[in-house]
PDB file of N, CA and C in Angstrom:
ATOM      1  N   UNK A   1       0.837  -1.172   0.000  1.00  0.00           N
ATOM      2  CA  UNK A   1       0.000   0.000   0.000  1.00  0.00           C
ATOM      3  C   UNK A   1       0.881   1.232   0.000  1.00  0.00           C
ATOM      4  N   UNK A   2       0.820   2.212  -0.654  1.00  0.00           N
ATOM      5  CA  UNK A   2       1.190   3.746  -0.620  1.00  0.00           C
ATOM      6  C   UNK A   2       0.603   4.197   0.391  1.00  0.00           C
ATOM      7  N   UNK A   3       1.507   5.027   0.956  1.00  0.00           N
ATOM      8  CA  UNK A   3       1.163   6.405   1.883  1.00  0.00           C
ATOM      9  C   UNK A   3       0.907   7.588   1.442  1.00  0.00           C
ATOM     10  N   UNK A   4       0.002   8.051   1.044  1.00  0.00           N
ATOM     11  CA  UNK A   4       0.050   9.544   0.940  1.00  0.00           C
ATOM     12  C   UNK A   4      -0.062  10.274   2.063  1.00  0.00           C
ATOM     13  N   UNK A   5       0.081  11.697   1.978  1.00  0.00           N
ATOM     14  CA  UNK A   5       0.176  12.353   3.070  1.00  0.00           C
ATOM     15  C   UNK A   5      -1.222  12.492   4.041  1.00  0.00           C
ATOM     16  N   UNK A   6      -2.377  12.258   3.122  1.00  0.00           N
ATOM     17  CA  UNK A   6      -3.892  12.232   4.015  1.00  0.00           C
ATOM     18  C   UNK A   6      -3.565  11.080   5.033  1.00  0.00           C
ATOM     19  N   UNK A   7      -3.274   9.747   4.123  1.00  0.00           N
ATOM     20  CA  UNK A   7      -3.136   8.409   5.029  1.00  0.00           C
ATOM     21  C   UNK A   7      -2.258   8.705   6.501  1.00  0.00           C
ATOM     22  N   UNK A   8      -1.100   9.883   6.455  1.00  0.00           N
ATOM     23  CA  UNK A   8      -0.013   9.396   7.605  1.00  0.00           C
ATOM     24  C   UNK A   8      -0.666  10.746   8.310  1.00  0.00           C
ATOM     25  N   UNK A   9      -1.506  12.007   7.666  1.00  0.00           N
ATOM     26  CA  UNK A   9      -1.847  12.700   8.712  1.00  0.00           C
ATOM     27  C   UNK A   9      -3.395  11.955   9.264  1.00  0.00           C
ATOM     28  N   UNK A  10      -3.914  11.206   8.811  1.00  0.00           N
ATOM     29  CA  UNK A  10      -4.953  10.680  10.000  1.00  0.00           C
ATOM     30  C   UNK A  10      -4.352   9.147  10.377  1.00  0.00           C
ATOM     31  N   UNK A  11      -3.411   8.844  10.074  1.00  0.00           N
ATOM     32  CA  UNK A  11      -2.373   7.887  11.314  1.00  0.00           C
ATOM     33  C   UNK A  11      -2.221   8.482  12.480  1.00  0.00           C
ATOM     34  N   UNK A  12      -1.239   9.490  12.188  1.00  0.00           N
ATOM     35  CA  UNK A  12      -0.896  10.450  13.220  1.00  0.00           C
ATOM     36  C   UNK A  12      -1.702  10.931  14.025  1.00  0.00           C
ATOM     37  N   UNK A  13      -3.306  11.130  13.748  1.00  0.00           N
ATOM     38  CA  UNK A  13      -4.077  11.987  14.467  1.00  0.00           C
ATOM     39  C   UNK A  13      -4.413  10.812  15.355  1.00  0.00           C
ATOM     40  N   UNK A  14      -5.305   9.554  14.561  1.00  0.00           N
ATOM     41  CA  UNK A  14      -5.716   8.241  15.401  1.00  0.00           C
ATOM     42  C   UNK A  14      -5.068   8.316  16.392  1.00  0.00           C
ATOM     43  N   UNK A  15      -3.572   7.890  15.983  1.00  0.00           N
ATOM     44  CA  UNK A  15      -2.635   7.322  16.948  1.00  0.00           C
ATOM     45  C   UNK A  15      -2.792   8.277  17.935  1.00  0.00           C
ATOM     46  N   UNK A  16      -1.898   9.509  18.203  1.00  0.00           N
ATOM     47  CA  UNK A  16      -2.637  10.132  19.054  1.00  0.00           C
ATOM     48  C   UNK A  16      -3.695  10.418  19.846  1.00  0.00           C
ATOM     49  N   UNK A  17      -4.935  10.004  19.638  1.00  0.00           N
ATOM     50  CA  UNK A  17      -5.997  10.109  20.095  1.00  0.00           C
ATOM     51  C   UNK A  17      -6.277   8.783  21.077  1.00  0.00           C
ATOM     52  N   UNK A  18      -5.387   7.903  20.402  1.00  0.00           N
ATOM     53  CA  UNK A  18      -4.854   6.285  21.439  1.00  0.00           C
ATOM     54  C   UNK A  18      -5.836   5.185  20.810  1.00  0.00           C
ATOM     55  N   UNK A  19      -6.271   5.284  19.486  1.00  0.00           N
ATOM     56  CA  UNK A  19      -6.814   4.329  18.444  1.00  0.00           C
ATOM     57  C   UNK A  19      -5.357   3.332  18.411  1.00  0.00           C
ATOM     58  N   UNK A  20      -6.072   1.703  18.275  1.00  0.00           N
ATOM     59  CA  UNK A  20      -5.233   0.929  18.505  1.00  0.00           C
ATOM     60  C   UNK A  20      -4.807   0.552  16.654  1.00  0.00           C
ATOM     61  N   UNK A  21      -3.728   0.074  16.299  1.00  0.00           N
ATOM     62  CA  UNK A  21      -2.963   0.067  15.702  1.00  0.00           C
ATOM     63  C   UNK A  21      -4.347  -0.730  14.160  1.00  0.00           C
ATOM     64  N   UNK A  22      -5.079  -2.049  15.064  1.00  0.00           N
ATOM     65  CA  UNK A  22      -6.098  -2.582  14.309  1.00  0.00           C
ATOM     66  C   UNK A  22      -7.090  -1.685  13.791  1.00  0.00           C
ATOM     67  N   UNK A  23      -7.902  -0.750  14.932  1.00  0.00           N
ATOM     68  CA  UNK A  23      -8.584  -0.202  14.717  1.00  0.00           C
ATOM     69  C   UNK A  23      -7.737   1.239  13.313  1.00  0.00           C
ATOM     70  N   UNK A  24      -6.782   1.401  13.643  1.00  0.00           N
ATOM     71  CA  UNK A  24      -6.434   2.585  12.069  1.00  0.00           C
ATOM     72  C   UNK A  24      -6.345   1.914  11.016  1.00  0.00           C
ATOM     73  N   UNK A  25      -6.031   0.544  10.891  1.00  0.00           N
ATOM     74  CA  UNK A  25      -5.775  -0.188  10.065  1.00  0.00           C
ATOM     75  C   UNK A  25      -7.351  -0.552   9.179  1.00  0.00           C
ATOM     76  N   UNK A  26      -8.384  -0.433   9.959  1.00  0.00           N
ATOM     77  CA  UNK A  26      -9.561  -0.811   9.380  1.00  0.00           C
ATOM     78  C   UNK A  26      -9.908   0.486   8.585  1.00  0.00           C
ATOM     79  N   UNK A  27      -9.398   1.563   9.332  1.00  0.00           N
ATOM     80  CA  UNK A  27      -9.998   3.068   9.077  1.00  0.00           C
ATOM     81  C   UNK A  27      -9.705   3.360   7.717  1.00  0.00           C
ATOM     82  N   UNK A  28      -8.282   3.144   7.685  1.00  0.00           N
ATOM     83  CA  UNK A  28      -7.374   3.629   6.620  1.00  0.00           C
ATOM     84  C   UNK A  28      -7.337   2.250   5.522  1.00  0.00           C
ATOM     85  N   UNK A  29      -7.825   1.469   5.666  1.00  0.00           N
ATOM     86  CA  UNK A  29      -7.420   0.435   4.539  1.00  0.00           C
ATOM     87  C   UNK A  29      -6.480  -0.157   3.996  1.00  0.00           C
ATOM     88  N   UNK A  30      -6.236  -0.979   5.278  1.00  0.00           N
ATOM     89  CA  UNK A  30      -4.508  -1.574   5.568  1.00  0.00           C
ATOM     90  C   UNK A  30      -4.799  -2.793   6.174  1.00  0.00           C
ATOM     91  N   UNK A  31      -3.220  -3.724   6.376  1.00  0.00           N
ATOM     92  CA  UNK A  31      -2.820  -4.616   7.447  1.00  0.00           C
ATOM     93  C   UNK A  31      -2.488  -3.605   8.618  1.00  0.00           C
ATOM     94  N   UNK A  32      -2.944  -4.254   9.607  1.00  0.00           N
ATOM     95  CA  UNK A  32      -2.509  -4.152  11.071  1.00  0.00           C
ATOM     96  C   UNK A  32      -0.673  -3.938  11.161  1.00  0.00           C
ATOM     97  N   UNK A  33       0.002  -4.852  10.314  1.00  0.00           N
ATOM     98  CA  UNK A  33       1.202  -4.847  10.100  1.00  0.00           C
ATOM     99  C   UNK A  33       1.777  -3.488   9.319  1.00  0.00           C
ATOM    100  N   UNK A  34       0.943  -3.476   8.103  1.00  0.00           N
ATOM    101  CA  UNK A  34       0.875  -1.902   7.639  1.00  0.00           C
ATOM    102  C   UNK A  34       1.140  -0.910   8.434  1.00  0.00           C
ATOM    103  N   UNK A  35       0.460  -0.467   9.230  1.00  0.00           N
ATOM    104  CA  UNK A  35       0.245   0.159  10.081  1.00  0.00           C
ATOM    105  C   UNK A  35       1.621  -0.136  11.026  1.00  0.00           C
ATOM    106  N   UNK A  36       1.646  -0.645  11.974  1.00  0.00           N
ATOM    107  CA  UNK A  36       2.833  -0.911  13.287  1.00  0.00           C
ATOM    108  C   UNK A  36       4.555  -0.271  12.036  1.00  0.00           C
ATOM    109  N   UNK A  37       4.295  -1.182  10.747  1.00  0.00           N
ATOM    110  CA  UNK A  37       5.626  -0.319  10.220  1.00  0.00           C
ATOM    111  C   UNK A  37       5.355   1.105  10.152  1.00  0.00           C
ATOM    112  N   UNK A  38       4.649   1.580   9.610  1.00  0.00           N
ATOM    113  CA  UNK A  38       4.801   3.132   9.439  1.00  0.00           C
ATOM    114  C   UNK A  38       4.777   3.606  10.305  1.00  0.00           C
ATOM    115  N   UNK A  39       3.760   3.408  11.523  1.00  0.00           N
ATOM    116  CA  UNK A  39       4.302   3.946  13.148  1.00  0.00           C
ATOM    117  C   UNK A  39       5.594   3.917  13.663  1.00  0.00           C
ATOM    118  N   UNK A  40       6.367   3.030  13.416  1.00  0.00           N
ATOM    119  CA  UNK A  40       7.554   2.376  13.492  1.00  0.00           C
ATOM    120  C   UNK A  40       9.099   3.309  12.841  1.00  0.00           C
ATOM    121  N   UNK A  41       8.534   3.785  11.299  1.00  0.00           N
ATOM    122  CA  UNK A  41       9.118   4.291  10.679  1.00  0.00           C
ATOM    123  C   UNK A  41       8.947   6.087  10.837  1.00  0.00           C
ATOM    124  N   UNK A  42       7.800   5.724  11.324  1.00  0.00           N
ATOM    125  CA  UNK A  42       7.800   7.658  11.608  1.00  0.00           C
ATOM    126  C   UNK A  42       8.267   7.977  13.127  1.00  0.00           C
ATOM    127  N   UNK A  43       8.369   7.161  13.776  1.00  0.00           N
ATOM    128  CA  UNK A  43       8.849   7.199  15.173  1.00  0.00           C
ATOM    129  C   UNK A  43       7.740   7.689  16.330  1.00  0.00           C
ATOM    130  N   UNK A  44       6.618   7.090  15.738  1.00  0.00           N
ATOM    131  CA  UNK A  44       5.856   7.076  16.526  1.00  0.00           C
ATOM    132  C   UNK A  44       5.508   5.821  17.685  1.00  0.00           C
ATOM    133  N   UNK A  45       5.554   6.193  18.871  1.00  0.00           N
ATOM    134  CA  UNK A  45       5.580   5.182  20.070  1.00  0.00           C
ATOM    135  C   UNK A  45       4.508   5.585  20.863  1.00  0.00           C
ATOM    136  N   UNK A  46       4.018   4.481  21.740  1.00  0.00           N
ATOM    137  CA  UNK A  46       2.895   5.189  23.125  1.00  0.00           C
ATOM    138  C   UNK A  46       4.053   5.265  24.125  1.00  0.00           C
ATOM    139  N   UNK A  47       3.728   6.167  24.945  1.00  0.00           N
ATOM    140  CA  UNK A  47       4.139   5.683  26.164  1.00  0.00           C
ATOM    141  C   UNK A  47       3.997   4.815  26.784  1.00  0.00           C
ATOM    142  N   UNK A  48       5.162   4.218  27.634  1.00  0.00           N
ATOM    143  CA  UNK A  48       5.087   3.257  28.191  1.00  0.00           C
ATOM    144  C   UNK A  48       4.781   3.333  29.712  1.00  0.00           C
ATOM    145  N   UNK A  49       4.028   2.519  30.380  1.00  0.00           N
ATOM    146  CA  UNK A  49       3.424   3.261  31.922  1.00  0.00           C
ATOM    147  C   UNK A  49       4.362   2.269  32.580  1.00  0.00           C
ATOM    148  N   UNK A  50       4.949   2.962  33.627  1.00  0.00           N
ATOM    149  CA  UNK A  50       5.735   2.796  34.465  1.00  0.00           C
ATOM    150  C   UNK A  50       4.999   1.469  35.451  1.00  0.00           C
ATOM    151  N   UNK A  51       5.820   0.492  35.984  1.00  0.00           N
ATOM    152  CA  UNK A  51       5.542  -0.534  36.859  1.00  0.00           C
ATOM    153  C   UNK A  51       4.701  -0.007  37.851  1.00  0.00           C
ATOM    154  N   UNK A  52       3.317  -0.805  37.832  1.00  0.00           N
ATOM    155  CA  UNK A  52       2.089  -0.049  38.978  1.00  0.00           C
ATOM    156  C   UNK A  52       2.506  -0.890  40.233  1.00  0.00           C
ATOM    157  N   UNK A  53       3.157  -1.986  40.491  1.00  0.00           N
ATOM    158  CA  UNK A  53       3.619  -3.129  41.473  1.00  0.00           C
ATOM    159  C   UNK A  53       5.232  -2.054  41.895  1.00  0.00           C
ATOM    160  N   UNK A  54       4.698  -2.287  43.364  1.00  0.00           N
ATOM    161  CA  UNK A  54       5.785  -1.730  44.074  1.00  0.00           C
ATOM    162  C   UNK A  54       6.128  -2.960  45.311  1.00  0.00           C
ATOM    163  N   UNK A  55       7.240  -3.650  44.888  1.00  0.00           N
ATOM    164  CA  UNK A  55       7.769  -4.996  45.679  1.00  0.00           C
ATOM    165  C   UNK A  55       8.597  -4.752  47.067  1.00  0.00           C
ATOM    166  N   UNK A  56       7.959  -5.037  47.843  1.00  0.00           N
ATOM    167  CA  UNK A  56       8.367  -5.198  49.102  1.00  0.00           C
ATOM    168  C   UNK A  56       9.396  -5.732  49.937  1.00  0.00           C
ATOM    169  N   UNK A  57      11.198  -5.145  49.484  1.00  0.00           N
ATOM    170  CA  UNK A  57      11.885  -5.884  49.271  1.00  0.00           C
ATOM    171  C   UNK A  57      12.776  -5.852  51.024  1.00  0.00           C
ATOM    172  N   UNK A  58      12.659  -6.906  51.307  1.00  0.00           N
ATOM    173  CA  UNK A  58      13.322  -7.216  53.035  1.00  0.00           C
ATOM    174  C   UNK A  58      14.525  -7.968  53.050  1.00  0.00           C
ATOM    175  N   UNK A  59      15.856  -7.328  53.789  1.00  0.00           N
ATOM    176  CA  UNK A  59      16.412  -7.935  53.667  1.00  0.00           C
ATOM    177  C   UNK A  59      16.743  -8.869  54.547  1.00  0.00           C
ATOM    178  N   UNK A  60      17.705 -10.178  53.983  1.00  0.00           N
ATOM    179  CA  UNK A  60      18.126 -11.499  54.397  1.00  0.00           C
ATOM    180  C   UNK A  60      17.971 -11.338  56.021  1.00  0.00           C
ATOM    181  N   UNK A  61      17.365 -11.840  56.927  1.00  0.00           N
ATOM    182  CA  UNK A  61      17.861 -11.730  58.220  1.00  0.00           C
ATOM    183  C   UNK A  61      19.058 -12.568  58.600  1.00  0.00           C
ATOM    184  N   UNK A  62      19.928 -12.256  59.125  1.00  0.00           N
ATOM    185  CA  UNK A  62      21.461 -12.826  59.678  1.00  0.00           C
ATOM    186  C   UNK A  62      20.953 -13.981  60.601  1.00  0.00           C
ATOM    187  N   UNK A  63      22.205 -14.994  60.248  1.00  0.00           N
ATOM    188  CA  UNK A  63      21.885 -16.546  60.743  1.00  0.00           C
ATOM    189  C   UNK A  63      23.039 -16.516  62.094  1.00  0.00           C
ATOM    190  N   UNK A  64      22.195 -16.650  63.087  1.00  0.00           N
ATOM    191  CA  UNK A  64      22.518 -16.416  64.696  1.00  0.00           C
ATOM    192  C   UNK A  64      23.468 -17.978  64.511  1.00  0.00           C
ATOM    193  N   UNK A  65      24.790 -17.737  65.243  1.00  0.00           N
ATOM    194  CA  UNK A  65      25.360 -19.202  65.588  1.00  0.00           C
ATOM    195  C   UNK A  65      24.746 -20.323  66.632  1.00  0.00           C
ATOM    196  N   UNK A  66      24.870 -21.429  66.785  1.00  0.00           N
ATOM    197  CA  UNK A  66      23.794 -22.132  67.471  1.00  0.00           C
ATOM    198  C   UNK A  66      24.536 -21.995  68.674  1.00  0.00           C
ATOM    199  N   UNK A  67      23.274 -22.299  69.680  1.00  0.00           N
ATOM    200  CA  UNK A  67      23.565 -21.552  71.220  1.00  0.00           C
ATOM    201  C   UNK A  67      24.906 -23.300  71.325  1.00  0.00           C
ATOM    202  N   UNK A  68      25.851 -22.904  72.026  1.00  0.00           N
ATOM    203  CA  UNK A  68      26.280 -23.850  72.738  1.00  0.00           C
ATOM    204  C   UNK A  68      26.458 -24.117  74.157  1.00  0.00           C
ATOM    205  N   UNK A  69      27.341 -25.570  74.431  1.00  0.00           N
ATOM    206  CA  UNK A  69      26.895 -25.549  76.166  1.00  0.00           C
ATOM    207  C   UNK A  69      28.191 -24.429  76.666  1.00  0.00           C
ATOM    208  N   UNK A  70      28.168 -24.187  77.639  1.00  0.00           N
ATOM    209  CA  UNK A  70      29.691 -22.959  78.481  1.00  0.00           C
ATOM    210  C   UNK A  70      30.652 -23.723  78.308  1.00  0.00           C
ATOM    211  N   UNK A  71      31.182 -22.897  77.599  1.00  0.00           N
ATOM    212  CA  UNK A  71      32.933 -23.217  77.598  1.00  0.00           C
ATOM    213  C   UNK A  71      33.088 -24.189  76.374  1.00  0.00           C
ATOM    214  N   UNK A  72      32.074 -24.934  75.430  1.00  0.00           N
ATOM    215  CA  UNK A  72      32.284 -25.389  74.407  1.00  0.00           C
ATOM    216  C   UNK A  72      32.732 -25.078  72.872  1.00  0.00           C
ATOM    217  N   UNK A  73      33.465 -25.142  72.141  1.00  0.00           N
ATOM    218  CA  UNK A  73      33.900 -24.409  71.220  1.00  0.00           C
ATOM    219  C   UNK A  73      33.405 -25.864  70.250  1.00  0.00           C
ATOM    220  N   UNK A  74      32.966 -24.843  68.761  1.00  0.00           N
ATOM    221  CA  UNK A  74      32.065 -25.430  67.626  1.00  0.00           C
ATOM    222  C   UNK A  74      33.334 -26.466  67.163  1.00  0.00           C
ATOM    223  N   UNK A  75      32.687 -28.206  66.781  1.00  0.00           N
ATOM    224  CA  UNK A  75      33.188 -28.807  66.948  1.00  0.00           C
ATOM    225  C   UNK A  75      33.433 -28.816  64.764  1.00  0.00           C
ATOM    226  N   UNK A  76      34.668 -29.324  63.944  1.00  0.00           N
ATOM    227  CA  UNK A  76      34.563 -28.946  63.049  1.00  0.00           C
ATOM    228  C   UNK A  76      34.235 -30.666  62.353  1.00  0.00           C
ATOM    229  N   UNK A  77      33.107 -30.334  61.253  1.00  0.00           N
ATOM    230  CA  UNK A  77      32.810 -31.846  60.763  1.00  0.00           C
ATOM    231  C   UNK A  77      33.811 -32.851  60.407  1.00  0.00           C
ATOM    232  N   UNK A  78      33.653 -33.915  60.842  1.00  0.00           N
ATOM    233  CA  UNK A  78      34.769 -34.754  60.548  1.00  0.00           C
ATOM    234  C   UNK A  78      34.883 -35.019  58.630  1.00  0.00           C
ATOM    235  N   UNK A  79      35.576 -35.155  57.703  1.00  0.00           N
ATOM    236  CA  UNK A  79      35.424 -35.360  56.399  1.00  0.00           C
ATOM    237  C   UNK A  79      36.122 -36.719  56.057  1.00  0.00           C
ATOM    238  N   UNK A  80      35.777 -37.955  55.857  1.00  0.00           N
ATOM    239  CA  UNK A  80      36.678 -38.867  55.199  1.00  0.00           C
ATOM    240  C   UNK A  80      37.134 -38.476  54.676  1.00  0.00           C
ATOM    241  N   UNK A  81      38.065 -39.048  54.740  1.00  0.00           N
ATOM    242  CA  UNK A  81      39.279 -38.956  53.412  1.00  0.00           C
ATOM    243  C   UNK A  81      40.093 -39.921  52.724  1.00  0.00           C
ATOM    244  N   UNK A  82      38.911 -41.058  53.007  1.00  0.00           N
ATOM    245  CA  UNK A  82      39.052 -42.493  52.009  1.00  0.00           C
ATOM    246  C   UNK A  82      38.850 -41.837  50.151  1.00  0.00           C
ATOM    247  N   UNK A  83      39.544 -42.354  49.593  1.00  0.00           N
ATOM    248  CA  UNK A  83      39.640 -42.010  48.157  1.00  0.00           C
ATOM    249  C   UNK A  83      38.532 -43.151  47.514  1.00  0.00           C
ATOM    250  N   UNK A  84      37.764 -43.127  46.763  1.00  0.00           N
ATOM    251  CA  UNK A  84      37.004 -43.560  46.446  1.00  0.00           C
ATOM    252  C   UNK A  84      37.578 -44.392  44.964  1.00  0.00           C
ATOM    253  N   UNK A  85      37.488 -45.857  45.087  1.00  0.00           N
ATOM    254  CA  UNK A  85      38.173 -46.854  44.222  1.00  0.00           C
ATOM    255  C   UNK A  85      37.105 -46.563  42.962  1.00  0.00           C
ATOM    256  N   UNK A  86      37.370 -46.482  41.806  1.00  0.00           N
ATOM    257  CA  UNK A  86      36.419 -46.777  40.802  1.00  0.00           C
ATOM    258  C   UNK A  86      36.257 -47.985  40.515  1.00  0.00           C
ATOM    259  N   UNK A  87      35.653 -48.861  40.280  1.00  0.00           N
ATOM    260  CA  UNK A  87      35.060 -50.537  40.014  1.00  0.00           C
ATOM    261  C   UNK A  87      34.930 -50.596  38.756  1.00  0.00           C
ATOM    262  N   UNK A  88      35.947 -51.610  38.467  1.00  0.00           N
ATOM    263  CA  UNK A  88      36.327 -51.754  37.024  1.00  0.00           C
ATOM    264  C   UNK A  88      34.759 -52.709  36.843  1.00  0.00           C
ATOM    265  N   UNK A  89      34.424 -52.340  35.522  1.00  0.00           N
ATOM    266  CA  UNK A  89      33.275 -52.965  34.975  1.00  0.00           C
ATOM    267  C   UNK A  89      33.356 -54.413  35.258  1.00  0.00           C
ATOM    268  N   UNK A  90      32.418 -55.570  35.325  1.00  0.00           N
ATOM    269  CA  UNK A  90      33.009 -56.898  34.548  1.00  0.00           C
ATOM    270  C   UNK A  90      32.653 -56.887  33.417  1.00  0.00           C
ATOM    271  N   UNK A  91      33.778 -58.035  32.804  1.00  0.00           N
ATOM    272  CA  UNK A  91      33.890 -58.787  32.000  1.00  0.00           C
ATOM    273  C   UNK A  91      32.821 -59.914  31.486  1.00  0.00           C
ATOM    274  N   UNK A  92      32.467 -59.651  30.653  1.00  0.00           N
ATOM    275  CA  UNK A  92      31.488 -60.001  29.598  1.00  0.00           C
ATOM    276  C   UNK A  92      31.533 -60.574  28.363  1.00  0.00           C
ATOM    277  N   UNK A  93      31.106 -61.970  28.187  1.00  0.00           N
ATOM    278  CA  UNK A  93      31.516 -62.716  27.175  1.00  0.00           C
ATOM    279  C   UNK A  93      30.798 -62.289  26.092  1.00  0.00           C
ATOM    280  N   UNK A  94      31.127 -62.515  24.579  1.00  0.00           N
ATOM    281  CA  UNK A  94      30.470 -62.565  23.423  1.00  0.00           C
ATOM    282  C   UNK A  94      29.027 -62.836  23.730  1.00  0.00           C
ATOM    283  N   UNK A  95      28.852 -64.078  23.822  1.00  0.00           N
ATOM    284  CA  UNK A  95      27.374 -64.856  24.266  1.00  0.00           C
ATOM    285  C   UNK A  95      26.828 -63.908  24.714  1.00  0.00           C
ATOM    286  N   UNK A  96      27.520 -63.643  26.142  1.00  0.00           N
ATOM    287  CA  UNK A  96      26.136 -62.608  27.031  1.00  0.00           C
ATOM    288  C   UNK A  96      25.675 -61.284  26.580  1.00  0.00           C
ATOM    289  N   UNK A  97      26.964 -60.312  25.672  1.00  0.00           N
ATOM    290  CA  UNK A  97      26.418 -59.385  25.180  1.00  0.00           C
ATOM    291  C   UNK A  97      25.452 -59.503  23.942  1.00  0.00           C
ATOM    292  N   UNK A  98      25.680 -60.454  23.036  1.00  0.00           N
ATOM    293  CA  UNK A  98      24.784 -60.681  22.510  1.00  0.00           C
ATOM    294  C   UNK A  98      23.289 -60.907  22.576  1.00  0.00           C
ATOM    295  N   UNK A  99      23.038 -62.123  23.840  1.00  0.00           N
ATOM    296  CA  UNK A  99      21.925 -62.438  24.274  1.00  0.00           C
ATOM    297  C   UNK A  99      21.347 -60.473  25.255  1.00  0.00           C
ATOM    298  N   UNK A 100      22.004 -60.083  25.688  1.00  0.00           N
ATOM    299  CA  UNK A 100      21.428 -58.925  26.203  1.00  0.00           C
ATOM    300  C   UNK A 100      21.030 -57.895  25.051  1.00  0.00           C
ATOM    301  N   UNK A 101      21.684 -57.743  24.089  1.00  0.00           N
ATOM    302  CA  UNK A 101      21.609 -57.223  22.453  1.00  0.00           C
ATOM    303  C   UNK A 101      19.999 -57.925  22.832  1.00  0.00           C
ATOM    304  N   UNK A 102      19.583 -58.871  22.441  1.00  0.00           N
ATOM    305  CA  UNK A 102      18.741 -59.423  21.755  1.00  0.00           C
ATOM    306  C   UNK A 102      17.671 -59.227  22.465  1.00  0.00           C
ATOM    307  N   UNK A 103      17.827 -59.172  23.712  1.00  0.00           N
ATOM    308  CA  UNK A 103      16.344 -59.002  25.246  1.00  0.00           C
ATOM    309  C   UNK A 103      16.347 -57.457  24.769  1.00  0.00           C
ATOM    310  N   UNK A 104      17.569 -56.457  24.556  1.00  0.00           N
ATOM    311  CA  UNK A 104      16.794 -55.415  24.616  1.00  0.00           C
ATOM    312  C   UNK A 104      15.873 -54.877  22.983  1.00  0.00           C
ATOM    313  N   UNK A 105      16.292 -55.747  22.250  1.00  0.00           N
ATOM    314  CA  UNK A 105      15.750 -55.514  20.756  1.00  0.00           C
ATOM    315  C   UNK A 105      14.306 -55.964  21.085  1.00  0.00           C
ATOM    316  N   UNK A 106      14.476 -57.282  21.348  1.00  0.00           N
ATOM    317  CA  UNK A 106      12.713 -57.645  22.259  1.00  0.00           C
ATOM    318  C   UNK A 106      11.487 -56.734  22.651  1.00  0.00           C
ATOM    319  N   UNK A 107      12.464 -55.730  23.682  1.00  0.00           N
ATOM    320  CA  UNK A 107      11.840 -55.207  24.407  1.00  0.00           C
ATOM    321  C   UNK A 107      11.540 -53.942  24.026  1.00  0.00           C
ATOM    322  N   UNK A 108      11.753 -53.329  23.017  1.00  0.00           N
ATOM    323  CA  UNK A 108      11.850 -52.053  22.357  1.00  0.00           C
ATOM    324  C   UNK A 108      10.481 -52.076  20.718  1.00  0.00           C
ATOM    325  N   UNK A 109      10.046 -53.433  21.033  1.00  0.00           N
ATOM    326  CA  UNK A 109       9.045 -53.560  19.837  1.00  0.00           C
ATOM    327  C   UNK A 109       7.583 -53.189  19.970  1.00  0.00           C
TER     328      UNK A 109
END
């Protein structure tokens, strides 16, 4: 569609007046899309309204140390320090991987 200058001065006026982008689009004899580009291209924007939610923000309360008995000092966690063996897989014959091949082909039908 062409713009002539009637089309973008009653864009301009709609828009202003706070006609939604569909509604000029019906007016003027357009896509909706029509329309949002040439708003777009003429630098026309709405304002945007500021956040109406005002969040109530509290901070962290501080984590009190736990009461202990008199004269006890915080005891520190014990940590193994066994190294952890990795476990070699077993060993697995032809046969058995096969036959397990075959239960899971089974089981997948």
């Amino acid at each position: 569609m062409g713009w002539d200058a009637k089309d973008v001065a009653l864009l301009k006026e709609l828009w202003s007046v706070g006609q939604s982008a569909a509604q000029i689009a019906r007016r003027v004899g357009c896509s909706r899309n029509a329309v949002c580009g040439r708003l777009t291209r003429l630098g026309l924007k709405r304002g945007h309204k500021p956040p109406t939610a005002k969040p109530n923000i509290r901070p962290v309360p501080k984590r009190r140390p736990a009461l202990l008995a008199d004269g006890a000092r915080p005891v520190a966690k014990n940590v193994s320090r066994k190294k952890t063996v990795a476990r070699q897989p077993e060993e697995l014959s032809k046969r058995e991987l096969y036959a397990m091949l075959a239960d899971a082909v089974r089981n997948t039908g």
